[in-house]
C-alpha atoms as a PDB file:
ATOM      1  CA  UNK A   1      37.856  23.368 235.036  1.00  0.00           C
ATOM      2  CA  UNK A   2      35.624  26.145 237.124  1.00  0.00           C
ATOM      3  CA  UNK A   3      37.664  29.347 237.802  1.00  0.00           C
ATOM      4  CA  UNK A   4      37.581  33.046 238.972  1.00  0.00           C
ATOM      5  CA  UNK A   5      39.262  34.905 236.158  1.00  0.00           C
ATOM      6  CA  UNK A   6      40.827  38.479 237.139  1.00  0.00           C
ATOM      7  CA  UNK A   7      39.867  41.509 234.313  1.00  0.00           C
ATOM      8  CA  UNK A   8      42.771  43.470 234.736  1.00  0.00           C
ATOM      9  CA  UNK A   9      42.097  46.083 231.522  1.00  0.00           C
ATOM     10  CA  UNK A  10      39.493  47.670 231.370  1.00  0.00           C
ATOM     11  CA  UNK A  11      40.538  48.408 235.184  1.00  0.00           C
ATOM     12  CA  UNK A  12      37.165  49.914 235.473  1.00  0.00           C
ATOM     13  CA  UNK A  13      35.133  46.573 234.667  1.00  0.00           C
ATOM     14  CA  UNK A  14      31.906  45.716 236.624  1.00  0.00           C
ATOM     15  CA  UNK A  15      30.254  42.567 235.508  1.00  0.00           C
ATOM     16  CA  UNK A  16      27.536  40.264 237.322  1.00  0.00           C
ATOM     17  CA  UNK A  17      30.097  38.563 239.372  1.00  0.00           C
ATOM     18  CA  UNK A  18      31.922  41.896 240.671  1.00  0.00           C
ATOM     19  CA  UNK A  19      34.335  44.363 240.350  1.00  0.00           C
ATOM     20  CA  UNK A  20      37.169  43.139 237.989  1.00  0.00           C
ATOM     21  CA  UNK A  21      36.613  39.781 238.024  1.00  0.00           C
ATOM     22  CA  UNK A  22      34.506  37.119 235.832  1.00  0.00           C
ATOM     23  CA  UNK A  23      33.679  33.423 237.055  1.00  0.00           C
ATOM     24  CA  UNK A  24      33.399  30.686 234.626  1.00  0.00           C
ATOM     25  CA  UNK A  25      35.328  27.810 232.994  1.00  0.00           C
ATOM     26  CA  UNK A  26      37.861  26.717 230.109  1.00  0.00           C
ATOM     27  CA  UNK A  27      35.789  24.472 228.170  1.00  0.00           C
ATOM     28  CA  UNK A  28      38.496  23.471 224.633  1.00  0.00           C
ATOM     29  CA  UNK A  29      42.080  24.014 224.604  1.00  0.00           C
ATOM     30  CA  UNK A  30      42.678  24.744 221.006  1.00  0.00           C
ATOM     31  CA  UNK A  31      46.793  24.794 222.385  1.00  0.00           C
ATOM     32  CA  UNK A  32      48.536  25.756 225.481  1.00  0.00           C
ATOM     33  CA  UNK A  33      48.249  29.509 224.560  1.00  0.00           C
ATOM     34  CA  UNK A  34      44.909  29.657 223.086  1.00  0.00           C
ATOM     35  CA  UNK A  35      41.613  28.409 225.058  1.00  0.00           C
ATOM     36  CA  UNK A  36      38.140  29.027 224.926  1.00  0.00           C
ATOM     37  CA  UNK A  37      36.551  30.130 228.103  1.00  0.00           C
ATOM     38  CA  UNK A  38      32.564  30.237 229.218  1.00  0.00           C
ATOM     39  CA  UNK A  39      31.430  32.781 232.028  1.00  0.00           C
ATOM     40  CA  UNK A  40      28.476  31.464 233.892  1.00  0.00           C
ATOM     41  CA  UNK A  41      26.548  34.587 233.581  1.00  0.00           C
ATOM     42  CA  UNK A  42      26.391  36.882 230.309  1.00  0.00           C
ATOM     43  CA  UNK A  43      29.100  39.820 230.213  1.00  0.00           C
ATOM     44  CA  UNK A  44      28.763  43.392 229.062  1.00  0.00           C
ATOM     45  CA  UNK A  45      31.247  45.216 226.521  1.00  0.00           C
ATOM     46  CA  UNK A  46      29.926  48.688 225.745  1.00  0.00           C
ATOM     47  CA  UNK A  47      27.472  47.021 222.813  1.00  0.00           C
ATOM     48  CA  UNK A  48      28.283  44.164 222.934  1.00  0.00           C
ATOM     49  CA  UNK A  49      27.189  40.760 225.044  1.00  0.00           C
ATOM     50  CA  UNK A  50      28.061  37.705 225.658  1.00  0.00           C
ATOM     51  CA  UNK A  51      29.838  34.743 227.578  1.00  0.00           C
ATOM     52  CA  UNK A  52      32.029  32.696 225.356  1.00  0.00           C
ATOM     53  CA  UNK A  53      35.726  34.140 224.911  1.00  0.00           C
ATOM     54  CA  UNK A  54      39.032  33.221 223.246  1.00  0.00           C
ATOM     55  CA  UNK A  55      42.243  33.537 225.384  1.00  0.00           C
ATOM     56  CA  UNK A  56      44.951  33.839 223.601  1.00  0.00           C
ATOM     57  CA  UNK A  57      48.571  34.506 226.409  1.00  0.00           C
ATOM     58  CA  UNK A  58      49.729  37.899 226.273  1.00  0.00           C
ATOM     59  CA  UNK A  59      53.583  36.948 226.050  1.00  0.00           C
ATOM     60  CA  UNK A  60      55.453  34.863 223.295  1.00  0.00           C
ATOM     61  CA  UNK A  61      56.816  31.817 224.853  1.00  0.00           C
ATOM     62  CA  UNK A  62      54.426  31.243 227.797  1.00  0.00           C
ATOM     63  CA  UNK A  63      51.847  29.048 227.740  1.00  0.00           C
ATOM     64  CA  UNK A  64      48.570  29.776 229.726  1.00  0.00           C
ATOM     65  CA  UNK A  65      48.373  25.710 230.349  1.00  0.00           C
ATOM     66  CA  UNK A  66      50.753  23.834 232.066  1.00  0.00           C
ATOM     67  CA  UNK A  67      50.907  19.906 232.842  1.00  0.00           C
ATOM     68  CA  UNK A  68      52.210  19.005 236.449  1.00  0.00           C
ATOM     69  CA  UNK A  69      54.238  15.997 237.697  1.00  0.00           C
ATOM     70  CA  UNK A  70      50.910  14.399 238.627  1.00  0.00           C
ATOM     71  CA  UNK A  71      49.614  14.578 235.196  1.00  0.00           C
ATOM     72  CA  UNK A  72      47.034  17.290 236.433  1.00  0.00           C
ATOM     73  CA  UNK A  73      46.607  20.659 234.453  1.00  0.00           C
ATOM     74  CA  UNK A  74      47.696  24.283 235.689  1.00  0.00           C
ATOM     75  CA  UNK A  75      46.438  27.732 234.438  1.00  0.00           C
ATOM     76  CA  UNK A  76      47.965  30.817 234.970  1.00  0.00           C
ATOM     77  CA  UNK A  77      49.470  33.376 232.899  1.00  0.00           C
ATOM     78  CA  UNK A  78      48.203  36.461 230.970  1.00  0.00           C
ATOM     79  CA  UNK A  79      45.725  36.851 228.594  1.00  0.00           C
ATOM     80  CA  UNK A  80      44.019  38.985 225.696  1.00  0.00           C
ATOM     81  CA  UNK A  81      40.084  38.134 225.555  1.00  0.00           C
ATOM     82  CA  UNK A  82      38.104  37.978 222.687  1.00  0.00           C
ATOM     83  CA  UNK A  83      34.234  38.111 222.670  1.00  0.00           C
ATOM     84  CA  UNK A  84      32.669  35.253 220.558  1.00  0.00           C
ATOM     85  CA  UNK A  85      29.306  34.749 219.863  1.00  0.00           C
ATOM     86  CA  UNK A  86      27.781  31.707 221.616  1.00  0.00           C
ATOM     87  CA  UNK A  87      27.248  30.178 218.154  1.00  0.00           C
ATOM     88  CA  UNK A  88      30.934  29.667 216.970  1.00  0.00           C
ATOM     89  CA  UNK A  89      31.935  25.882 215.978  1.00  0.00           C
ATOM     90  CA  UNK A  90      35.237  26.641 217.919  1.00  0.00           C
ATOM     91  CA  UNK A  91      36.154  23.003 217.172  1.00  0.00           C
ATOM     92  CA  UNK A  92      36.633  23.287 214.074  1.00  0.00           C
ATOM     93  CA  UNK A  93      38.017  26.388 213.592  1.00  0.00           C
ATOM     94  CA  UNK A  94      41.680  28.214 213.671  1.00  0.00           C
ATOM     95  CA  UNK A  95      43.166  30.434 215.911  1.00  0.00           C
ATOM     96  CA  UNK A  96      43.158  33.089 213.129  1.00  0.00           C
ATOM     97  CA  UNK A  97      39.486  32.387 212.447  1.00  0.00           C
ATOM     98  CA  UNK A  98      38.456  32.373 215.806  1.00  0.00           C
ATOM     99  CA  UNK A  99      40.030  35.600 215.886  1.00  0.00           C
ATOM    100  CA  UNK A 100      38.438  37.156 213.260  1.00  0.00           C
ATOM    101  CA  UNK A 101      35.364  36.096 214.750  1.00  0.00           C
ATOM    102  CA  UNK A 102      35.576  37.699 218.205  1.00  0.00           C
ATOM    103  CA  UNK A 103      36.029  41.507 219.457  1.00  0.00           C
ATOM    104  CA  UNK A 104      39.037  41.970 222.077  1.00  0.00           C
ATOM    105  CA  UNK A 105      37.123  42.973 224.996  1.00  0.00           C
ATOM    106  CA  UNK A 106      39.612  42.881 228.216  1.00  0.00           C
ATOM    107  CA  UNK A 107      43.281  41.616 229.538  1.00  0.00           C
ATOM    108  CA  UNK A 108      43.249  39.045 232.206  1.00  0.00           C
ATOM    109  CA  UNK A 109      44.947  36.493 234.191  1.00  0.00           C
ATOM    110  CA  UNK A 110      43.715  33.156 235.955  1.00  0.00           C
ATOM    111  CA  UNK A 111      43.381  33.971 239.942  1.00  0.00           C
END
């Protein structure tokens, strides 16, 4: 699913898609608080670069996925994002590996 994702921390982010916000899509649901996200265009973090992140929700209890009544799929929520490099087997990995593996780079929510 395509979305506009708003960076809420840092407050001061500029990327290639504007102020504060990032377009791209979840791409793997590793659970309902933990997805892996691709930006269409390459993001800037101080040194670091890339487009493929780990969202992990912000809040115990809350999910960032959410099944309707229709059997369709709903984002929202809060989330901590983790830069990973665009070579990560994210399939086959854990939460705590994937986290390992990425550098938190911003707090955001689904718009």
């Amino acid at each position: 699913m395509k979305f506009t994702i708003s960076v809420d921390e840092p407050w001061d982010f500029t990327g290639p898609d504007g102020d504060n916000v990032m377009k791209g899509e979840v791409i793997y649901e590793i659970s309902p608080k933990e997805l892996i996200f691709r930006s269409f265009k390459k993001q800037k973090f101080d040194n670091h670069r890339g487009n493929l992140f780990l969202f992990i929700s912000r809040h115990v209890g809350f999910d960032l996925v959410h099944n309707t009544i229709l059997g369709k799929k709903r984002y929202d929520g809060t989330f901590g994002a983790g830069l990973l490099k665009d070579s990560v087997d994210y399939k086959n990995k854990t939460r705590k590996e994937l986290e390992k593996e990425s550098i938190y780079v911003f707090i955001g929510s689904f718009k």
